[in-house]
Protein backbone atom coordinates (compact mmCIF):
# COMPACT_ATOMS: atom_id res chain seq x y z
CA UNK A 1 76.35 151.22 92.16
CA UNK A 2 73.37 153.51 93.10
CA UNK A 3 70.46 151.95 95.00
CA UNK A 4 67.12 151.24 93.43
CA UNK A 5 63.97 153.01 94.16
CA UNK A 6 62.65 149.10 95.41
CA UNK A 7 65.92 149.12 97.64
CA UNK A 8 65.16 152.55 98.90
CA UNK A 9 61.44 151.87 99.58
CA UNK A 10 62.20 148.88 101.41
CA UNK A 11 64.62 150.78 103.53
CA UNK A 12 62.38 153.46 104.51
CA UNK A 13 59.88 150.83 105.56
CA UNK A 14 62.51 149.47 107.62
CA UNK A 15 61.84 152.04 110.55
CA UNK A 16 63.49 149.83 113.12
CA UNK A 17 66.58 150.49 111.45
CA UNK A 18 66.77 154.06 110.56
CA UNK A 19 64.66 155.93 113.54
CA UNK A 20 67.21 154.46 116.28
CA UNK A 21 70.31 155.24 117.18
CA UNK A 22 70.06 159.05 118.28
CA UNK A 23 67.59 159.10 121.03
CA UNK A 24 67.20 155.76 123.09
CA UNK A 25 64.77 154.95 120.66
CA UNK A 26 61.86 152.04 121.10
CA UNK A 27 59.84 150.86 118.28
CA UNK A 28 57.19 148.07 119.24
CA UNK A 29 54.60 147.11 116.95
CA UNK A 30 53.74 146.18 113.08
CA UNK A 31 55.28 147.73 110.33
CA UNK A 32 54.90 146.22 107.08
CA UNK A 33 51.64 145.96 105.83
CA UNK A 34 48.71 148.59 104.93
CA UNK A 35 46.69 149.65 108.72
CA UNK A 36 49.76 148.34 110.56
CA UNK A 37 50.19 150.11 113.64
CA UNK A 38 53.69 150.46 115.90
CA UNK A 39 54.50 152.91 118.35
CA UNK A 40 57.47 154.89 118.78
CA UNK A 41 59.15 156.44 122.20
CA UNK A 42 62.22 158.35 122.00
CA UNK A 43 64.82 160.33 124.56
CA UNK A 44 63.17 158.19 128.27
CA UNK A 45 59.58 159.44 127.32
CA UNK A 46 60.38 162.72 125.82
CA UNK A 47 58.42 161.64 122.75
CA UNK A 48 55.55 158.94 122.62
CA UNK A 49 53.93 158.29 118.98
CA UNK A 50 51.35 155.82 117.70
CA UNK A 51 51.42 155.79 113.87
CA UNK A 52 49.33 153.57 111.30
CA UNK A 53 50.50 152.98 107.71
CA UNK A 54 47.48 154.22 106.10
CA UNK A 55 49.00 154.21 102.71
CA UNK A 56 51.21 152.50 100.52
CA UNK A 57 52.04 151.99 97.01
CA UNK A 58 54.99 149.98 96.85
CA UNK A 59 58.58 151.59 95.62
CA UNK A 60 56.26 154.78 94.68
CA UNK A 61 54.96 156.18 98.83
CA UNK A 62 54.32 155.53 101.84
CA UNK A 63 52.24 157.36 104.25
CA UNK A 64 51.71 156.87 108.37
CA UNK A 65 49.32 158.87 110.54
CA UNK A 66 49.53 160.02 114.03
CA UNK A 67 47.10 158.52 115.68
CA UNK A 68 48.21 159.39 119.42
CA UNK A 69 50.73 161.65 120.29
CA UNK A 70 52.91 163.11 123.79
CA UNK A 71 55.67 165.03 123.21
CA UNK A 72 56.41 166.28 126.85
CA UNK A 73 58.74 169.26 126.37
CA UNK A 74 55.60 171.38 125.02
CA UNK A 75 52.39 173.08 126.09
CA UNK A 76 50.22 170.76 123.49
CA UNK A 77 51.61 167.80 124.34
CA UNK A 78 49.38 166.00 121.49
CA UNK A 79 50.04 168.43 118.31
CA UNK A 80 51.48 165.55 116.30
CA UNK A 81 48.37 163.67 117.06
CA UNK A 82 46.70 163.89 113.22
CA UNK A 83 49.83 164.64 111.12
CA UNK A 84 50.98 162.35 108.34
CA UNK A 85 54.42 161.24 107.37
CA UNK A 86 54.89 160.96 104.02
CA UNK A 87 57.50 159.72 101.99
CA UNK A 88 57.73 159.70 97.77
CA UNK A 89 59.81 157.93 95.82
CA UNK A 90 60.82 158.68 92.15
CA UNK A 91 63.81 157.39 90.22
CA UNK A 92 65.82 160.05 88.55
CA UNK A 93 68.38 158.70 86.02
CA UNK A 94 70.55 156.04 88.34
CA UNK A 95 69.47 157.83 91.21
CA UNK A 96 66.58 157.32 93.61
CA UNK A 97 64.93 161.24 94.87
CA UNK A 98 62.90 160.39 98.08
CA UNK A 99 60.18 163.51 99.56
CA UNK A 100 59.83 163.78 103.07
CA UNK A 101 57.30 165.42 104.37
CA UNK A 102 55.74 165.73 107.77
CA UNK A 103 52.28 167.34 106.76
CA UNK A 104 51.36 169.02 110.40
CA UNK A 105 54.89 169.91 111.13
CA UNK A 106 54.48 174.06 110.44
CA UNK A 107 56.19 176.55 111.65
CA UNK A 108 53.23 177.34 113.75
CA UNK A 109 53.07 174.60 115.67
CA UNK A 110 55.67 175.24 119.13
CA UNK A 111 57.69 171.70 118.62
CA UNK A 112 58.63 172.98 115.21
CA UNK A 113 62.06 173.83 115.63
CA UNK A 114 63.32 170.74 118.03
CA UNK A 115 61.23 168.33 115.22
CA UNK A 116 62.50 169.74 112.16
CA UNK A 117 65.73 169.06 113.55
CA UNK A 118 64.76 165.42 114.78
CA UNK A 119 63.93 164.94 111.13
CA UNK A 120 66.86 166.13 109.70
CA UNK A 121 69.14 164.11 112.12
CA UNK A 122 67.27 160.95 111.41
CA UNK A 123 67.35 161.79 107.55
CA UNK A 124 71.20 162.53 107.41
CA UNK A 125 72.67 160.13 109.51
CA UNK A 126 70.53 157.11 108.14
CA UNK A 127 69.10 158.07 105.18
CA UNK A 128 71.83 159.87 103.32
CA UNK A 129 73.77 157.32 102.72
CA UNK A 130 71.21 155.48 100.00
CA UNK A 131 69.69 158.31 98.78
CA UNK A 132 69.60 161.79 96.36
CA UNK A 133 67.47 164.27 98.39
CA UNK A 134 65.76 167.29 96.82
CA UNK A 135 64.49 170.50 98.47
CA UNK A 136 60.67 171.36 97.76
């Protein structure tokens, strides 16, 4: 049985669950409701994040900013401060089709590479297993 596009939502809100396991991750904060903040630390201090859910339209997207940002292992140590996370949900026959996208995250940008890959791990290994992904 495929999962529901309420099932998926609600396990993409779920960050505790799906961004840990890869990196010695830490999560501490709110999550659930609109302007809820939490902050996220990954790999002993590698990465430090502060993101607010600064929009939300239940089983349809969700949307947290970087507010504060220290990624240690580049020159700009703050270049995810102001990026968005976005994720869109849209049921496709018996099939849920979620968008990622980190809006920031450009090639540009020097943590590009080690990020997109962060993303993709996360998004594989947790993700993958409810959901129908589609490129674009």
């Amino acid at each position: 049985m495929e999962q529901s596009t309420k099932e998926i939502f609600n396990a993409v809100m779920n960050v505790r669950e799906w961004r840990s396991g890869l990196y010695s991750e830490e999560i501490e904060g709110s999550l659930g409701k609109l302007n809820d903040e939490f902050t996220f630390r990954a790999d002993e201090g590698v990465h430090y994040s502060k993101q607010k859910l600064v929009e939300l339209v239940p089983d349809k997207k969700i949307v947290w900013l970087v507010t504060e940002s220290e990624l240690t292992f580049i020159e700009k140590k703050d270049e995810w401060t102001g990026t968005k996370l976005s994720f869109e949900f849209a049921a496709k026959g018996d099939k849920t089709q979620v968008r990622f996208t980190h809006f920031g995250l450009v090639p540009t940008i020097q943590c590009y590479g080690d990020c997109s890959d962060a993303w993709s791990d996360y998004l594989e290994k947790f993700l993958s297993p409810l959901i129908t992904t589609a490129k674009g």
